[in-house]
Protein backbone atom coordinates (compact mmCIF):
# COMPACT_ATOMS: atom_id res chain seq x y z
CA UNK A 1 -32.08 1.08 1.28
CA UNK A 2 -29.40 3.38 2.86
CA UNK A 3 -25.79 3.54 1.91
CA UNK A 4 -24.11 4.49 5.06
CA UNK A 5 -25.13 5.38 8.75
CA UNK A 6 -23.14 6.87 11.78
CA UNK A 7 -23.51 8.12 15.48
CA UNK A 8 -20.16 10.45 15.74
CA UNK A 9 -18.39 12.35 18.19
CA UNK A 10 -17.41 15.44 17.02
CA UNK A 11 -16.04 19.00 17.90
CA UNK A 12 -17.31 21.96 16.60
CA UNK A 13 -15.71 26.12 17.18
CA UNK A 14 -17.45 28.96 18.82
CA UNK A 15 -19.61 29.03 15.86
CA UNK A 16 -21.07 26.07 16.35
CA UNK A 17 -19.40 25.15 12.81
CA UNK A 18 -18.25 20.94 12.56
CA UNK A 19 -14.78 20.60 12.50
CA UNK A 20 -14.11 16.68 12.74
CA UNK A 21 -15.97 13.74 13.69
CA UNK A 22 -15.16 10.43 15.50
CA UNK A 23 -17.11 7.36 14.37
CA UNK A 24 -16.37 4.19 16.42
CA UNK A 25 -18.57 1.68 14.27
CA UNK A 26 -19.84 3.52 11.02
CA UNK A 27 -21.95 0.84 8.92
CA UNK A 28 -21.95 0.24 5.33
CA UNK A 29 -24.78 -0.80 3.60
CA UNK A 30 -27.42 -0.47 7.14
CA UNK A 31 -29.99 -2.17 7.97
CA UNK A 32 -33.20 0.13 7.01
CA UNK A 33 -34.50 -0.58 10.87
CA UNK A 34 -31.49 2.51 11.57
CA UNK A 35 -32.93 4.98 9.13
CA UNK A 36 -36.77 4.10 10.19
CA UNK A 37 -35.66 4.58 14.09
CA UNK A 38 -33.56 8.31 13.18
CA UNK A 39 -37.12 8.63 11.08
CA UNK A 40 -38.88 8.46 14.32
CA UNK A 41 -36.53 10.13 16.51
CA UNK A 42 -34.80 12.68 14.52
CA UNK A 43 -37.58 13.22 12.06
CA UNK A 44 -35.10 12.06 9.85
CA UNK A 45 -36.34 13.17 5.73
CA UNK A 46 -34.29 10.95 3.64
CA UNK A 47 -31.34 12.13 1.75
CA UNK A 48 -28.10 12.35 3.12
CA UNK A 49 -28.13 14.54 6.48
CA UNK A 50 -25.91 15.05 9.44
CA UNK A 51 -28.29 15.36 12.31
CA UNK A 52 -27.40 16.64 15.76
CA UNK A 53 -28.97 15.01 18.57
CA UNK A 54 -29.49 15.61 21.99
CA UNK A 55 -29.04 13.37 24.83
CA UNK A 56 -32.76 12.61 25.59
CA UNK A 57 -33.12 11.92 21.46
CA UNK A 58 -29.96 9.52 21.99
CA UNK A 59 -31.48 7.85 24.58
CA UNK A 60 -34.91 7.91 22.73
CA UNK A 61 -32.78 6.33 19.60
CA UNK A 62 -30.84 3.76 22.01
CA UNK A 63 -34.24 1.95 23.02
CA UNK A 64 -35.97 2.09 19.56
CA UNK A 65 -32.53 0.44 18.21
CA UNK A 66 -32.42 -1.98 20.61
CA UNK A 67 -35.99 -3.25 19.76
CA UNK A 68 -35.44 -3.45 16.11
CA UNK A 69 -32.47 -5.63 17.35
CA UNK A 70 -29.66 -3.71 16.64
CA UNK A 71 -27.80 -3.96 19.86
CA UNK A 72 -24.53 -2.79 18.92
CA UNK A 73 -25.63 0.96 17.80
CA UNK A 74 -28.06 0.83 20.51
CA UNK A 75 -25.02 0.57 22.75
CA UNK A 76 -23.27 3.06 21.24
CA UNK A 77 -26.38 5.67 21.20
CA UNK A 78 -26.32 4.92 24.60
CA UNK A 79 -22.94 5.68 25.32
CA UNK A 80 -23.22 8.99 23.44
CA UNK A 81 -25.80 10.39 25.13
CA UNK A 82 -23.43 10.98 27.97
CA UNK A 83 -21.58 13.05 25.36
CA UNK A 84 -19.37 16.47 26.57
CA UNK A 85 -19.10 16.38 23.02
CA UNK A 86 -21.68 17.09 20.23
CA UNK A 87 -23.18 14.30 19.30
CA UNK A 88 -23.78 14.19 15.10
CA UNK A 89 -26.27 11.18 13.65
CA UNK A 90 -25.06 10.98 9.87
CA UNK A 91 -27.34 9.07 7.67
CA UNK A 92 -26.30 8.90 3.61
CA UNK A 93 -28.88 7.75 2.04
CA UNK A 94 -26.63 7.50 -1.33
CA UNK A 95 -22.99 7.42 -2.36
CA UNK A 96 -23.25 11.31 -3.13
CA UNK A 97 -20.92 14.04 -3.03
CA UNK A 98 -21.02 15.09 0.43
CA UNK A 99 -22.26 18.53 1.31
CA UNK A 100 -21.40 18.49 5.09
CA UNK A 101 -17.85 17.66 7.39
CA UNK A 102 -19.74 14.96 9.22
CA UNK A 103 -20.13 12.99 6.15
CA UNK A 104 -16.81 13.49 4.99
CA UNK A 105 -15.81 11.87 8.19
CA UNK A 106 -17.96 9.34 7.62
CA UNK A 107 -17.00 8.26 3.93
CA UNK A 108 -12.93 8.64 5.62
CA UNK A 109 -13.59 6.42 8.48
CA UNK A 110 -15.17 3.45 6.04
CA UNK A 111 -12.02 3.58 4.41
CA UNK A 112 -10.09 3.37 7.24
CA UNK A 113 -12.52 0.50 8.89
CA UNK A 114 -11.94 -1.26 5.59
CA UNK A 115 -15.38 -1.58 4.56
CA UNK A 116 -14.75 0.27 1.52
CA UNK A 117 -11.72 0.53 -0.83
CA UNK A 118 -10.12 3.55 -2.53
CA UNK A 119 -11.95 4.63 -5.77
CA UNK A 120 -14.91 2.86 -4.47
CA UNK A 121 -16.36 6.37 -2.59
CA UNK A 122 -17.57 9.11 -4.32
CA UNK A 123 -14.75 11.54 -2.60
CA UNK A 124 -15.09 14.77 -5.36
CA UNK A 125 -15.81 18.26 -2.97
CA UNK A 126 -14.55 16.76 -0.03
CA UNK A 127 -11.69 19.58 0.03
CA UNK A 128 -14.05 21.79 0.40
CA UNK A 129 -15.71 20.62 3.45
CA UNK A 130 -12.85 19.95 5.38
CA UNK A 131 -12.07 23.21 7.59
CA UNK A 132 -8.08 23.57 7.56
CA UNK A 133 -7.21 23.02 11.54
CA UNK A 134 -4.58 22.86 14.46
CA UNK A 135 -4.44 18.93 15.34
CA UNK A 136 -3.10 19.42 19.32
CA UNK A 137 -2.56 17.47 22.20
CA UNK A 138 -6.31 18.90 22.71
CA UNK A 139 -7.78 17.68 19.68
CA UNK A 140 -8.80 19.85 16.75
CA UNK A 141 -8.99 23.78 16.76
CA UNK A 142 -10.45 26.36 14.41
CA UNK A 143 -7.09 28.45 13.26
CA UNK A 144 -9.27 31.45 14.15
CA UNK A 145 -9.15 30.36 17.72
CA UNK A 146 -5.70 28.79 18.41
CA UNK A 147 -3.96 31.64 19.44
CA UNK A 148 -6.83 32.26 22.20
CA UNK A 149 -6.40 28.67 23.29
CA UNK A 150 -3.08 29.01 23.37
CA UNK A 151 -2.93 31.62 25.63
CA UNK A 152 -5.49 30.43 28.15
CA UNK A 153 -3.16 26.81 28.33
CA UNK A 154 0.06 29.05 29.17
CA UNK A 155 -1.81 30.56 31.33
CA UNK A 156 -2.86 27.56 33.07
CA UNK A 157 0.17 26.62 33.39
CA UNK A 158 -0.16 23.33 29.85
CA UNK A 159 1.59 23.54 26.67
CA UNK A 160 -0.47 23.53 24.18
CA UNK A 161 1.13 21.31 21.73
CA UNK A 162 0.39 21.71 17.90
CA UNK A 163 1.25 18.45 16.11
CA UNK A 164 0.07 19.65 12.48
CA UNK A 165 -2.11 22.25 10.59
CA UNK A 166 -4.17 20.36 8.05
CA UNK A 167 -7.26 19.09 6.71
CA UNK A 168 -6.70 15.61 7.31
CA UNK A 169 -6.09 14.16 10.52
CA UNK A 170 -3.83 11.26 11.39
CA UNK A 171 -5.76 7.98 10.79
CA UNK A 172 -4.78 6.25 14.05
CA UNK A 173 -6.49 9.07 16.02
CA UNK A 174 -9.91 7.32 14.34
CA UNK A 175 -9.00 4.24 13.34
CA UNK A 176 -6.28 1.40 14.17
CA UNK A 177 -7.00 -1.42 11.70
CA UNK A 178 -6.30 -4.62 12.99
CA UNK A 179 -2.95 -6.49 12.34
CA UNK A 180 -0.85 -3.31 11.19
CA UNK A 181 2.72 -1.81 12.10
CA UNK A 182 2.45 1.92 11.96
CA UNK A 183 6.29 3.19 12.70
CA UNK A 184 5.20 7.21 13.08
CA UNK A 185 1.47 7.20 13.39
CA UNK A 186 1.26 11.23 11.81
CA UNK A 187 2.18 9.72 8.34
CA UNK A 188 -0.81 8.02 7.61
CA UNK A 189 -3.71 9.93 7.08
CA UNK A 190 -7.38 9.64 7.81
CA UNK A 191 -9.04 8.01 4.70
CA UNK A 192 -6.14 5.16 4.30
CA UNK A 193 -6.83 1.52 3.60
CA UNK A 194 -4.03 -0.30 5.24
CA UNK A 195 -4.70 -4.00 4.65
CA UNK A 196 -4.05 -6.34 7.21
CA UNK A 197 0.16 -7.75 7.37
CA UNK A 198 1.28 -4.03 6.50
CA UNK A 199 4.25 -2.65 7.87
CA UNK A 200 4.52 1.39 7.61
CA UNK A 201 8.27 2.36 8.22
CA UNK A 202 9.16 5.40 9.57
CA UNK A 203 9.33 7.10 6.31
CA UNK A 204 6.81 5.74 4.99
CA UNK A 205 3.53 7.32 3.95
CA UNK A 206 -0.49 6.61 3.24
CA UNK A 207 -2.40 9.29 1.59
CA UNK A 208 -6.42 9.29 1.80
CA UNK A 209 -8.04 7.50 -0.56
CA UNK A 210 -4.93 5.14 -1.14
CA UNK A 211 -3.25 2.00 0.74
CA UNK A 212 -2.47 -1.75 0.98
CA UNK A 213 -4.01 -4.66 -0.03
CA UNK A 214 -2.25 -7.08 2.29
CA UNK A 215 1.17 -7.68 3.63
CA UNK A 216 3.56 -5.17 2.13
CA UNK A 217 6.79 -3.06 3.33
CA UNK A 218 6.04 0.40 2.97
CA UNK A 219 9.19 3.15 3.72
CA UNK A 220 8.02 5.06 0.56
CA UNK A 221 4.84 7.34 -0.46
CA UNK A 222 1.80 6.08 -1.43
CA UNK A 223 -0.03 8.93 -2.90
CA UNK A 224 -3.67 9.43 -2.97
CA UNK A 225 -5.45 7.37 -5.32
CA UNK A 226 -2.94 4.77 -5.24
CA UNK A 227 -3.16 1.18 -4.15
CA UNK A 228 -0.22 -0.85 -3.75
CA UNK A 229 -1.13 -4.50 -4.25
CA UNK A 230 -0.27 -7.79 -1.99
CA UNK A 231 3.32 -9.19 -1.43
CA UNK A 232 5.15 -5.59 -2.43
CA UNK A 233 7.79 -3.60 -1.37
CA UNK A 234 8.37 0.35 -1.68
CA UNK A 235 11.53 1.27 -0.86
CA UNK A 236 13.23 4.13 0.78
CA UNK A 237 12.29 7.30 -0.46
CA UNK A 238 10.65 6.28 -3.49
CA UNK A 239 7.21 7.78 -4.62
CA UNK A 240 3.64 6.95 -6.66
CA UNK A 241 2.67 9.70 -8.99
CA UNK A 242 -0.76 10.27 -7.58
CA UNK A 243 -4.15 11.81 -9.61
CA UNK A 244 -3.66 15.00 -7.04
CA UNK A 245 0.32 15.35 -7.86
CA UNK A 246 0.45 15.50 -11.87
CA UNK A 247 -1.07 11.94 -12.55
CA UNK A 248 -3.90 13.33 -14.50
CA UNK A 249 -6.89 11.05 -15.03
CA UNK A 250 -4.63 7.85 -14.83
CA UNK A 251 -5.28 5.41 -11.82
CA UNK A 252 -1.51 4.88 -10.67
CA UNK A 253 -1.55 1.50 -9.16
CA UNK A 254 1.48 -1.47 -8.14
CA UNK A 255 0.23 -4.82 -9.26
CA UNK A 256 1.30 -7.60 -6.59
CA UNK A 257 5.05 -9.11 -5.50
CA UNK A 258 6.48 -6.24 -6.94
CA UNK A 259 9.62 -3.70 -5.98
CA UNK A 260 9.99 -0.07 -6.12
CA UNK A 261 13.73 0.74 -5.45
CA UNK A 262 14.82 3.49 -3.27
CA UNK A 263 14.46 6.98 -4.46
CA UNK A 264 12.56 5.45 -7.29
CA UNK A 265 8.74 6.14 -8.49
CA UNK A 266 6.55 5.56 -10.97
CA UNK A 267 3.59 7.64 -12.78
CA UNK A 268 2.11 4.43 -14.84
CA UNK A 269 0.21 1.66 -13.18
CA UNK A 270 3.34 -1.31 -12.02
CA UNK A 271 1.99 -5.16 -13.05
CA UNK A 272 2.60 -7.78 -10.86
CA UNK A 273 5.96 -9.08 -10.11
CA UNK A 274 7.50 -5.73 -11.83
CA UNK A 275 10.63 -4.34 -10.53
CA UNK A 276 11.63 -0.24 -10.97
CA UNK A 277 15.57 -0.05 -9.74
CA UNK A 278 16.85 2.20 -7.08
CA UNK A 279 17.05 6.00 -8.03
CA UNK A 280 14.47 5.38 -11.12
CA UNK A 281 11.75 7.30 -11.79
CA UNK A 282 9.65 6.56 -14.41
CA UNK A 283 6.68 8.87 -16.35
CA UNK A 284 4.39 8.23 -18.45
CA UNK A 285 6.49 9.82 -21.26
CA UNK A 286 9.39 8.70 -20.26
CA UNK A 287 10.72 6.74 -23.28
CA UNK A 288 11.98 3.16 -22.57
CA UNK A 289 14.20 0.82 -24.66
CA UNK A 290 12.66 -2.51 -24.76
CA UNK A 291 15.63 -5.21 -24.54
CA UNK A 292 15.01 -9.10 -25.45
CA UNK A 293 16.62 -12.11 -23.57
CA UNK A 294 19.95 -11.47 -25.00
CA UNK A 295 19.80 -7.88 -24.68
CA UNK A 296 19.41 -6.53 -28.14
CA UNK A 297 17.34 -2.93 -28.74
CA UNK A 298 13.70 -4.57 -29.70
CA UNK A 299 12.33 -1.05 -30.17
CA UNK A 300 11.92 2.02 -27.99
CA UNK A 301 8.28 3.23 -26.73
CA UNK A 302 6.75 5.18 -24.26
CA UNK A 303 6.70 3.84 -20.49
CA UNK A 304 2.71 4.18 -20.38
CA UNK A 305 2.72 1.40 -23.15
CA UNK A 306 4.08 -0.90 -20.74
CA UNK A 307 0.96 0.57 -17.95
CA UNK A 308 0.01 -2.84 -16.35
CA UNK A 309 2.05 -5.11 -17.78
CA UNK A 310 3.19 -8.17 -15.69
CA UNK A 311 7.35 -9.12 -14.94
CA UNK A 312 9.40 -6.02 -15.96
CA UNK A 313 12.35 -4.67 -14.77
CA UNK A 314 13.08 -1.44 -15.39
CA UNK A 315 16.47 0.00 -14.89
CA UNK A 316 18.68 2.95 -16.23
CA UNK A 317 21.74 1.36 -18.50
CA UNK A 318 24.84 3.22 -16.67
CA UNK A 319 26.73 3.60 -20.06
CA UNK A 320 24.05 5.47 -21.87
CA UNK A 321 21.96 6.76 -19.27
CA UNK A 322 18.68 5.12 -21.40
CA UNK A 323 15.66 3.71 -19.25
CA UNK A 324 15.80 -0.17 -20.07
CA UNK A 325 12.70 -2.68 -19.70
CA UNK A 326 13.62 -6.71 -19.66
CA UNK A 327 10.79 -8.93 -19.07
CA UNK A 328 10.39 -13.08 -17.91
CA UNK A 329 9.19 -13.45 -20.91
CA UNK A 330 10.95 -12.35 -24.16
CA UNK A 331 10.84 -8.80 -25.30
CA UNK A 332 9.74 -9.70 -28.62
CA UNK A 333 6.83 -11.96 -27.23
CA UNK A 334 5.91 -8.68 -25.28
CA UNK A 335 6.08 -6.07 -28.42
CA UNK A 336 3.72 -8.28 -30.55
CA UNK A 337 1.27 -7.50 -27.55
CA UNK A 338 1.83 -3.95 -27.50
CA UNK A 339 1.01 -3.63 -31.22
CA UNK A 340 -2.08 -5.81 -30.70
CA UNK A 341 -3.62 -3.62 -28.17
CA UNK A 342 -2.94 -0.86 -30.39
């Protein structure tokens, strides 16, 4: 059984070297009547290979598809073998580290389609087979060969516009998921999960490898490795301590219904219904004063002992300047499970 297949449209430099990939309908999971026909037509080995076809092998692949009954990537072979574009056939056999830019681009784009959630890829490598490139009004370009491009578009009279230089791409160049507001498309990268009912503000920010679950405001950073769970709210400015960014082997996460203030963050995984105030930001050192219903000192500990926990409020006491943590349910009620885990 394969893991993943993919007919993608890519773009390659004078080298003949892959530099990014488009996959309109990547499949998770295939049916094994898509490896046997690349098998036939592509002499296709097993493993996990990135196989560039020609037009007559696209056509060749369209009909055997469309007798095994797979109409939709029969369709699509079709298509593709009208290609100005190289044409890349990416077939993973397992959920491997990838040893090629085409299946980079393919393990990005199931993200993306939502067939696959963040953590549940194998993603270690990927950094190095990403090429660092110009994203322009043109597409991608090899850094070694912008300034040439550049050049011949002046003198064609075009501006050759150069929106970023990056290794990710902007996910809505790939991939528009269905029922999402996306206020400034370059702020979401390829490799997000944006559940359906999200609403990216304009300062708001998806990492690879991270995203929504469902409906949720978003005008903070989500940082990659981090999924923020249904019904919450980051606000203005505030950040997610991600594994790249100092979070170490802990998988940052915000539980469901909860609120990140503005200018807040957090580097320990938020429960549900949690709160962190405005201007906040808690560590997973960061020592926290543990208050009971009427407000009396319960005992201090560090904010990773709290990691998970369900309805906290965190806040900074504006006498003292010492990080507070109330709960729903009473402080003590909430130590006695601290020291049970222990």
């Amino acid at each position: 059984m394969s893991f993943a297949f993919g007919i993608g449209i890519g773009t390659q430099n004078n080298q003949g070297e892959w530099l990014e990939v488009y996959y309109q309908q990547p499949v998770l999971m295939p049916d094994a009547s898509l490896a046997e026909a690349a098998r036939k037509v592509l002499e296709y080995s097993g493993g996990n290979q990135a196989i560039q076809a020609t037009a007559a092998q696209l056509s060749e692949l369209a009909d055997a598809f469309e007798q095994c009954g797979q109409h939709d990537q029969a369709r699509l072979a079709k298509q593709a073998a009208g290609s100005h574009r190289p044409v890349v056939v990416t077939l993973l056999e397992t959920d491997d580290t990838a040893s090629s830019t085409p299946e980079v681009y393919l393990k990005l784009h199931l993200i993306s389609h939502r067939m696959a959630k963040p953590h549940g890829l194998k993603l270690d490598g990927i950094f190095g087979q990403l090429p660092n490139l110009a994203w322009t009004n043109e597409g991608a370009i090899d850094l070694n060969e912008l300034a040439g491009r550049q050049l011949q578009a002046r003198l064609e009279g075009r501006l050759l516009e150069v929106k970023s230089v990056d290794k990710f791409p902007q996910m809505t160049d790939y991939v528009v998921p269905k029922g999402v507001r996306i206020a400034d498309t370059a702020r979401v990268r390829l490799g997000a999960y944006v559940g359906e009912g999200t609403t990216v503000m304009h300062e708001g920010f998806i990492n690879f490898n991270a995203g929504t679950e469902g409906t949720s405001m978003i005008e903070g950073r989500i940082s990659a490795g981090v999924m923020v769970g249904q019904g919450s709210d980051l606000g203005g400015g505030c950040s997610t301590m991600g594994t790249l960014s100092g979070g170490g082997n802990i998988i940052i996460s915000v539980g469901e219904n909860c609120l990140i203030g503005a200018n807040s963050g957090i580097g320990i995984p938020l429960g549900d219904r949690s709160t962190v105030e405005a201007g906040l930001y808690i560590t997973a050192g960061t020592k926290v004063a543990l208050l009971d219903d009427k407000n009396a000192l319960v005992e201090i500990v560090k904010a990773r002992d709290l990691a998970g926990k369900p309805d906290l409020l965190f806040r900074r006491n504006s006498q003292t300047g010492a990080v507070e943590c109330k709960t729903n349910r009473t402080a003590i009620e909430l130590n006695e499970q601290l020291h049970a885990n222990n």
